[in-house]
N, C-alpha and C. Protein backbone atom coordinates (compact mmCIF):
# COMPACT_ATOMS: atom_id res chain seq x y z
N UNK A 1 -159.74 225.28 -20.04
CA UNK A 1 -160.63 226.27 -19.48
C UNK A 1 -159.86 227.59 -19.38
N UNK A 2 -160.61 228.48 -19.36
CA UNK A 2 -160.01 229.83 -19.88
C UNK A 2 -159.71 230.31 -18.28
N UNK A 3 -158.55 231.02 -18.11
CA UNK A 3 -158.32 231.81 -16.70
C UNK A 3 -160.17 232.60 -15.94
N UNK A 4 -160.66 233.40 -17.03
CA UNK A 4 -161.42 234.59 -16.56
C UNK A 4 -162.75 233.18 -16.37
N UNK A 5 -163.30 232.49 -16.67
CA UNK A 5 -163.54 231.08 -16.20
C UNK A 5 -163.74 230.39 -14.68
N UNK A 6 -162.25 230.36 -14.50
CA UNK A 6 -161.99 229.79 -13.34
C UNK A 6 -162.22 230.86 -12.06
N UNK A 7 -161.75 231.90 -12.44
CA UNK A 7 -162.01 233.18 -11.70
C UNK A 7 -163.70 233.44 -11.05
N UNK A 8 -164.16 233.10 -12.20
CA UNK A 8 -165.84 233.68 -11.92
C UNK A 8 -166.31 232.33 -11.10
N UNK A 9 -165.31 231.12 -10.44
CA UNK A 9 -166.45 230.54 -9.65
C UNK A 9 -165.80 231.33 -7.66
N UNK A 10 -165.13 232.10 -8.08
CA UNK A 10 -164.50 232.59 -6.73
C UNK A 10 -165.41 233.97 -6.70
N UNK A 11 -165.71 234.52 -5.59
CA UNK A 11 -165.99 236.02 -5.36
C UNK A 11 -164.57 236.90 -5.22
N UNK A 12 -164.21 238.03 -5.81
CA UNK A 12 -163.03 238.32 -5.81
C UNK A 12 -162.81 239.28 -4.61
N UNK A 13 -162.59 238.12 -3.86
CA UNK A 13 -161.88 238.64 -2.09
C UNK A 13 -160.47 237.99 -2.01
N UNK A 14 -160.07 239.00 -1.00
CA UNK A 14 -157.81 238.82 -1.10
C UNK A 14 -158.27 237.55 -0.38
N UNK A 15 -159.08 236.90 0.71
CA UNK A 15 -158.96 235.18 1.21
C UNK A 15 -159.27 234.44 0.69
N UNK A 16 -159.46 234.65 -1.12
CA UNK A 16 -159.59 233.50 -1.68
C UNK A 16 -158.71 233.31 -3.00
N UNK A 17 -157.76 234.38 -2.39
CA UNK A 17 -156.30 233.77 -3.58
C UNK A 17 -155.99 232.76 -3.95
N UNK A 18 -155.34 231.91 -2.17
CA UNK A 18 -154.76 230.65 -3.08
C UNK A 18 -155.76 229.91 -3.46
N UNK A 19 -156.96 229.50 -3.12
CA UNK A 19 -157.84 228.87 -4.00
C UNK A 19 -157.97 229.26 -5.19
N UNK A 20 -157.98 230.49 -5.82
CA UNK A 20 -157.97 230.59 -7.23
C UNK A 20 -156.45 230.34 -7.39
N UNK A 21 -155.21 230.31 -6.84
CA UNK A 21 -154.63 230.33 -7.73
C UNK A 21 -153.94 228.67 -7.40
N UNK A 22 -154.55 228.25 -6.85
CA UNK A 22 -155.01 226.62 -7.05
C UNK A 22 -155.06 226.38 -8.47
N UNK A 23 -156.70 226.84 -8.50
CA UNK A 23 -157.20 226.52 -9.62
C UNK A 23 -156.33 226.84 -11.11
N UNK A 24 -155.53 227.91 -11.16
CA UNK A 24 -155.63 228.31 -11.93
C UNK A 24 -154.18 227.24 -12.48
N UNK A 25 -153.47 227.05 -12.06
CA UNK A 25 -152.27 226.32 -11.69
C UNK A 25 -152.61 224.71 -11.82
N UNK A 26 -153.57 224.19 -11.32
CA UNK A 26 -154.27 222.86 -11.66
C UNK A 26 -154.56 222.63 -13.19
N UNK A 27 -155.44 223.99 -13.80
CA UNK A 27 -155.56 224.07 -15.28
C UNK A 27 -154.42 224.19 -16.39
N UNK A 28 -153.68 224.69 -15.52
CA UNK A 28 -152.18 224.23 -16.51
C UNK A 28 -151.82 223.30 -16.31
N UNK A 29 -151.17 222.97 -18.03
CA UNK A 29 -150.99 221.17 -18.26
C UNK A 29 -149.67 221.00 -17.88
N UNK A 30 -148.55 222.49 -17.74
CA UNK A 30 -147.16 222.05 -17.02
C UNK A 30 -147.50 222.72 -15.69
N UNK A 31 -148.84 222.46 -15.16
CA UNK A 31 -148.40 222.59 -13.64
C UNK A 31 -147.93 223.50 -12.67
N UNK A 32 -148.12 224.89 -13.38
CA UNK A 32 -147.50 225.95 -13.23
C UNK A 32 -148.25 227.40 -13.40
N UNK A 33 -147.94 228.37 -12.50
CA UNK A 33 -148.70 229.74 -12.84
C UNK A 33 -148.06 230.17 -13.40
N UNK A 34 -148.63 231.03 -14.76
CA UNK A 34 -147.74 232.04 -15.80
C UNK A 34 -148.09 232.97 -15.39
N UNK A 35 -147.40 233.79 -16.22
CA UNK A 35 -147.37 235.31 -16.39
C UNK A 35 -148.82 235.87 -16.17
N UNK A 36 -149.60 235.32 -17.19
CA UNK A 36 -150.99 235.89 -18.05
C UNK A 36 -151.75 235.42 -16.18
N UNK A 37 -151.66 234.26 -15.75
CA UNK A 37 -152.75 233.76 -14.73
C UNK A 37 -152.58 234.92 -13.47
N UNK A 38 -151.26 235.03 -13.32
CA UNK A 38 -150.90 236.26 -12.25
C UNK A 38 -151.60 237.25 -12.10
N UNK A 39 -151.26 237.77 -13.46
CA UNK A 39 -152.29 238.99 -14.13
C UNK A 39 -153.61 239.17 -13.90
N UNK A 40 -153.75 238.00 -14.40
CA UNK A 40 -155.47 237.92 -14.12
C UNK A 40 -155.71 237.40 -12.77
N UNK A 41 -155.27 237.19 -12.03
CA UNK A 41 -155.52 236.95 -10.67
C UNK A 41 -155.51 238.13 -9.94
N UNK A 42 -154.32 239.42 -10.40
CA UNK A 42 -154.39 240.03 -9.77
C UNK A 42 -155.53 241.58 -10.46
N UNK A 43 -155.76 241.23 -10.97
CA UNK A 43 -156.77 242.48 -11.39
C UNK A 43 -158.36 241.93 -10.97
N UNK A 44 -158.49 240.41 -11.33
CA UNK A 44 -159.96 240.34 -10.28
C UNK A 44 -159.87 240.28 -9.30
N UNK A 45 -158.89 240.32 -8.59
CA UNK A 45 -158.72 240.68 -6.71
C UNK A 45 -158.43 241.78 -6.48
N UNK A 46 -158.35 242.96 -7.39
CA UNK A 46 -158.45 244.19 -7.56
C UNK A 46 -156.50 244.57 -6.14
N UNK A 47 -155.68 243.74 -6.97
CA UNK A 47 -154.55 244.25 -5.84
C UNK A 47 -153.25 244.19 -6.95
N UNK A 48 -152.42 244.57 -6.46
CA UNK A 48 -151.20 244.71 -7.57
C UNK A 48 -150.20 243.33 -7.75
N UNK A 49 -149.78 243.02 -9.11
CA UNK A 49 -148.95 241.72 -9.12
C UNK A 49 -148.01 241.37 -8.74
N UNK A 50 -146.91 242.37 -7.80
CA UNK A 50 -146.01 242.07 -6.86
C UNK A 50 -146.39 241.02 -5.72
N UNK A 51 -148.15 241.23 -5.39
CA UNK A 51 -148.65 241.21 -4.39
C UNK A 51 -149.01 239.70 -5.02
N UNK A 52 -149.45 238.74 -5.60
CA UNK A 52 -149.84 238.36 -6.18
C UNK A 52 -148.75 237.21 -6.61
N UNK A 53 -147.76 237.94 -7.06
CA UNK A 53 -146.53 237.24 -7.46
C UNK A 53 -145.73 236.84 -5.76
N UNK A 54 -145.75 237.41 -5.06
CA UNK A 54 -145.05 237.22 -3.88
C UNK A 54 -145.88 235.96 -3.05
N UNK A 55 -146.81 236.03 -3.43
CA UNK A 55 -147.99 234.73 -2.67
C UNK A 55 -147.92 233.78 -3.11
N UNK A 56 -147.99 233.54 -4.63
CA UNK A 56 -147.32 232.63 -5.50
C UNK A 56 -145.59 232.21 -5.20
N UNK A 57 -144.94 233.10 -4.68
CA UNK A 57 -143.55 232.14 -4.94
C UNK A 57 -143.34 231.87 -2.92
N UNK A 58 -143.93 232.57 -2.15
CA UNK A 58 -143.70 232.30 -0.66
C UNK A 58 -143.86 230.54 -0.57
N UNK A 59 -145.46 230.14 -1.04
CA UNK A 59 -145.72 229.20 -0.98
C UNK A 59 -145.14 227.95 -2.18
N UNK A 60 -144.51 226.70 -1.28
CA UNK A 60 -143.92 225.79 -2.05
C UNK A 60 -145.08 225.38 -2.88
N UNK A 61 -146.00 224.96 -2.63
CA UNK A 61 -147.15 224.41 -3.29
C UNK A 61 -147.09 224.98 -4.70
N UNK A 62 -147.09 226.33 -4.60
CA UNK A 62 -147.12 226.68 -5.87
C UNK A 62 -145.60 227.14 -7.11
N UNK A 63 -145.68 227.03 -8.29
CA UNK A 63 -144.94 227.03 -8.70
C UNK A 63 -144.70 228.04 -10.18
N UNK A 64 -143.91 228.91 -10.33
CA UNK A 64 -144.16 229.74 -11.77
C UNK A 64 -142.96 229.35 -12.63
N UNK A 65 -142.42 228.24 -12.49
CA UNK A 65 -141.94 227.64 -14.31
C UNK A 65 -142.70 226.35 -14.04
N UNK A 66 -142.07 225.80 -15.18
CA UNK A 66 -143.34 224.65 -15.90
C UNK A 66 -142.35 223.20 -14.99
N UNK A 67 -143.31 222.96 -14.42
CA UNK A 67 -143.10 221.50 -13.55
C UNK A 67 -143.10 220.09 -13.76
N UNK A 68 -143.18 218.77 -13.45
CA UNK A 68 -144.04 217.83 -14.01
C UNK A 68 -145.40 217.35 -13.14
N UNK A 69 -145.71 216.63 -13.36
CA UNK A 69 -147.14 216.26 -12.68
C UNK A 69 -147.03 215.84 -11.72
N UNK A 70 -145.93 214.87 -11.14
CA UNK A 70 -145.52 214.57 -9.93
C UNK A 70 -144.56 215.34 -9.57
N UNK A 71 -144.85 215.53 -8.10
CA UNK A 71 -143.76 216.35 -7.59
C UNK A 71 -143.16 215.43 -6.25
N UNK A 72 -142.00 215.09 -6.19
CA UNK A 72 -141.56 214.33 -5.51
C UNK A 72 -140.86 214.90 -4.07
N UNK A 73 -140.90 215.45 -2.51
CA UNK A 73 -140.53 216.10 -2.04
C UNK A 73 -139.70 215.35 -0.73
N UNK A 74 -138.12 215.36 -1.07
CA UNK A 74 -137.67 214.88 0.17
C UNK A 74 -136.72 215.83 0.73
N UNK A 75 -136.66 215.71 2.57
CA UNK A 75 -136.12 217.06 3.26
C UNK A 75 -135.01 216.96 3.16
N UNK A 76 -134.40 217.95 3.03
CA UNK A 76 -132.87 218.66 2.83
C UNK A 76 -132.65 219.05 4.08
N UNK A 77 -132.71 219.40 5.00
CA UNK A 77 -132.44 220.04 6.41
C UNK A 77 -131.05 219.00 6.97
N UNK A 78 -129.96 219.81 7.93
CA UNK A 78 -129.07 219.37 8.47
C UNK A 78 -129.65 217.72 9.17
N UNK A 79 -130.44 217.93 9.85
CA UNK A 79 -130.93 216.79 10.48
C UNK A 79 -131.47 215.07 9.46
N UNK A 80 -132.37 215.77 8.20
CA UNK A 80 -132.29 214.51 7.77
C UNK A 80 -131.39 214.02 6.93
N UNK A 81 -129.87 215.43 7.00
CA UNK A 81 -128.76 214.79 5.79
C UNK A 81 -127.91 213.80 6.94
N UNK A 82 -128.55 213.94 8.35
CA UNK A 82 -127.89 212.84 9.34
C UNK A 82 -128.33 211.70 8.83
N UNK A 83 -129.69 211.28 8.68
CA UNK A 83 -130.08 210.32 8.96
C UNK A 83 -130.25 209.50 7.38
N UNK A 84 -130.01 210.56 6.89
CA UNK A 84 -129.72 209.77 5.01
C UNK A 84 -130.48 209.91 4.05
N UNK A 85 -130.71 211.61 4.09
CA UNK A 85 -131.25 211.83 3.13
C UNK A 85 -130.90 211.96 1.61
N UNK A 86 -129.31 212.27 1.73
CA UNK A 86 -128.65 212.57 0.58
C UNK A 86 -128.70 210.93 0.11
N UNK A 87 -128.54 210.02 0.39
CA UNK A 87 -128.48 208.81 -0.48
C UNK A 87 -129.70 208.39 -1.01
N UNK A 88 -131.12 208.75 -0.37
CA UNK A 88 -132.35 208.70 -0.90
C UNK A 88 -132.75 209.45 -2.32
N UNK A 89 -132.25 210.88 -1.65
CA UNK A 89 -131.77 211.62 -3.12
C UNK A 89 -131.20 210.97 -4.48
N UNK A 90 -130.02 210.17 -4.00
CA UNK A 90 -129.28 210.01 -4.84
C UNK A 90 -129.62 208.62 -5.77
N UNK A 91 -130.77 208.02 -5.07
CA UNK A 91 -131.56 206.78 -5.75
C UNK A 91 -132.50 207.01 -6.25
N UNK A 92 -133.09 207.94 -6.00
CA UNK A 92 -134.24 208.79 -6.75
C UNK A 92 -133.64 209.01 -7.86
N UNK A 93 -132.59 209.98 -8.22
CA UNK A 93 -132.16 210.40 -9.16
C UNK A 93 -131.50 209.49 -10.52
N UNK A 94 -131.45 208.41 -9.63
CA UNK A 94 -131.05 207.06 -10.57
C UNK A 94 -131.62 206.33 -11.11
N UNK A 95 -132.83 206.26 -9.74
CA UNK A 95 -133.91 205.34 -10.77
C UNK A 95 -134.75 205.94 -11.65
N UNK A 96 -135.00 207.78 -11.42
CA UNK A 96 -136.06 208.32 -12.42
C UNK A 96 -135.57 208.82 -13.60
N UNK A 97 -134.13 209.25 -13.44
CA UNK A 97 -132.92 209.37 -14.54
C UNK A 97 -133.18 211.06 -14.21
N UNK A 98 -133.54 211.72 -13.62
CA UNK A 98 -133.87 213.37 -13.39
C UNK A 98 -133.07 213.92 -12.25
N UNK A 99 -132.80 214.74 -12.11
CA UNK A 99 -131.58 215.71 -11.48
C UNK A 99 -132.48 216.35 -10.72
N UNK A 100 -132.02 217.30 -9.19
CA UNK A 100 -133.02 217.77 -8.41
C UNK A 100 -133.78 219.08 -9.14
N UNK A 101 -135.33 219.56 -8.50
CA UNK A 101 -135.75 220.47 -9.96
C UNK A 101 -136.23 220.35 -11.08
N UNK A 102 -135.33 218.94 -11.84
CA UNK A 102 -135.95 218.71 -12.83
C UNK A 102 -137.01 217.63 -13.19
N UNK A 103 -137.31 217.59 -14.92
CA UNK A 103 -138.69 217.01 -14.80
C UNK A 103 -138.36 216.12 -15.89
N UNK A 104 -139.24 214.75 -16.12
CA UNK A 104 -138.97 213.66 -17.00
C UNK A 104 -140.22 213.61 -17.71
């Protein structure tokens, strides 16, 4: 489905960004907002792509390089490297054969 598509089922108001850029990010097959979707996100919300691009990378949810389909998320924080997070990490990484970041 084409970006300008997905766009026309939103009214182009700034509170319905991340829903379009949900969408637009769902329609990619690596899972990811490009360049071109930015763009076009940010000219039918009539606002500039700094603006646009900064909303996109604040939020983890979303992502602008190419991802895989699962996204696997375990906490890094001082507290759960108490309780053992780094070895969870480190079985993940063994059994899926993928490094943190990356994709299989």
């Amino acid at each position: 489905m084409e970006a300008s598509e997905i766009l026309k089922k939103y009214s182009p108001e700034h509170e319905n960004m991340l829903a379009i850029l949900h969408a637009l990010q769902e329609n990619n097959p690596y899972n990811y907002l490009d360049e071109n979707d930015l763009k076009a996100a940010a000219k039918y919300l009539k606002t500039n792509l700094s603006h646009v691009y900064g909303v996109a990378t604040y939020y983890t949810m979303f992502s602008i390089k190419p991802r895989g389909r699962y996204i696997i998320r375990v906490c890094n924080s001082p507290v759960c490297h108490m309780v053992g997070s780094i070895s969870i990490i480190d079985e993940l990484k063994s059994i899926l054969a993928v490094d943190i970041d990356n994709t299989n």
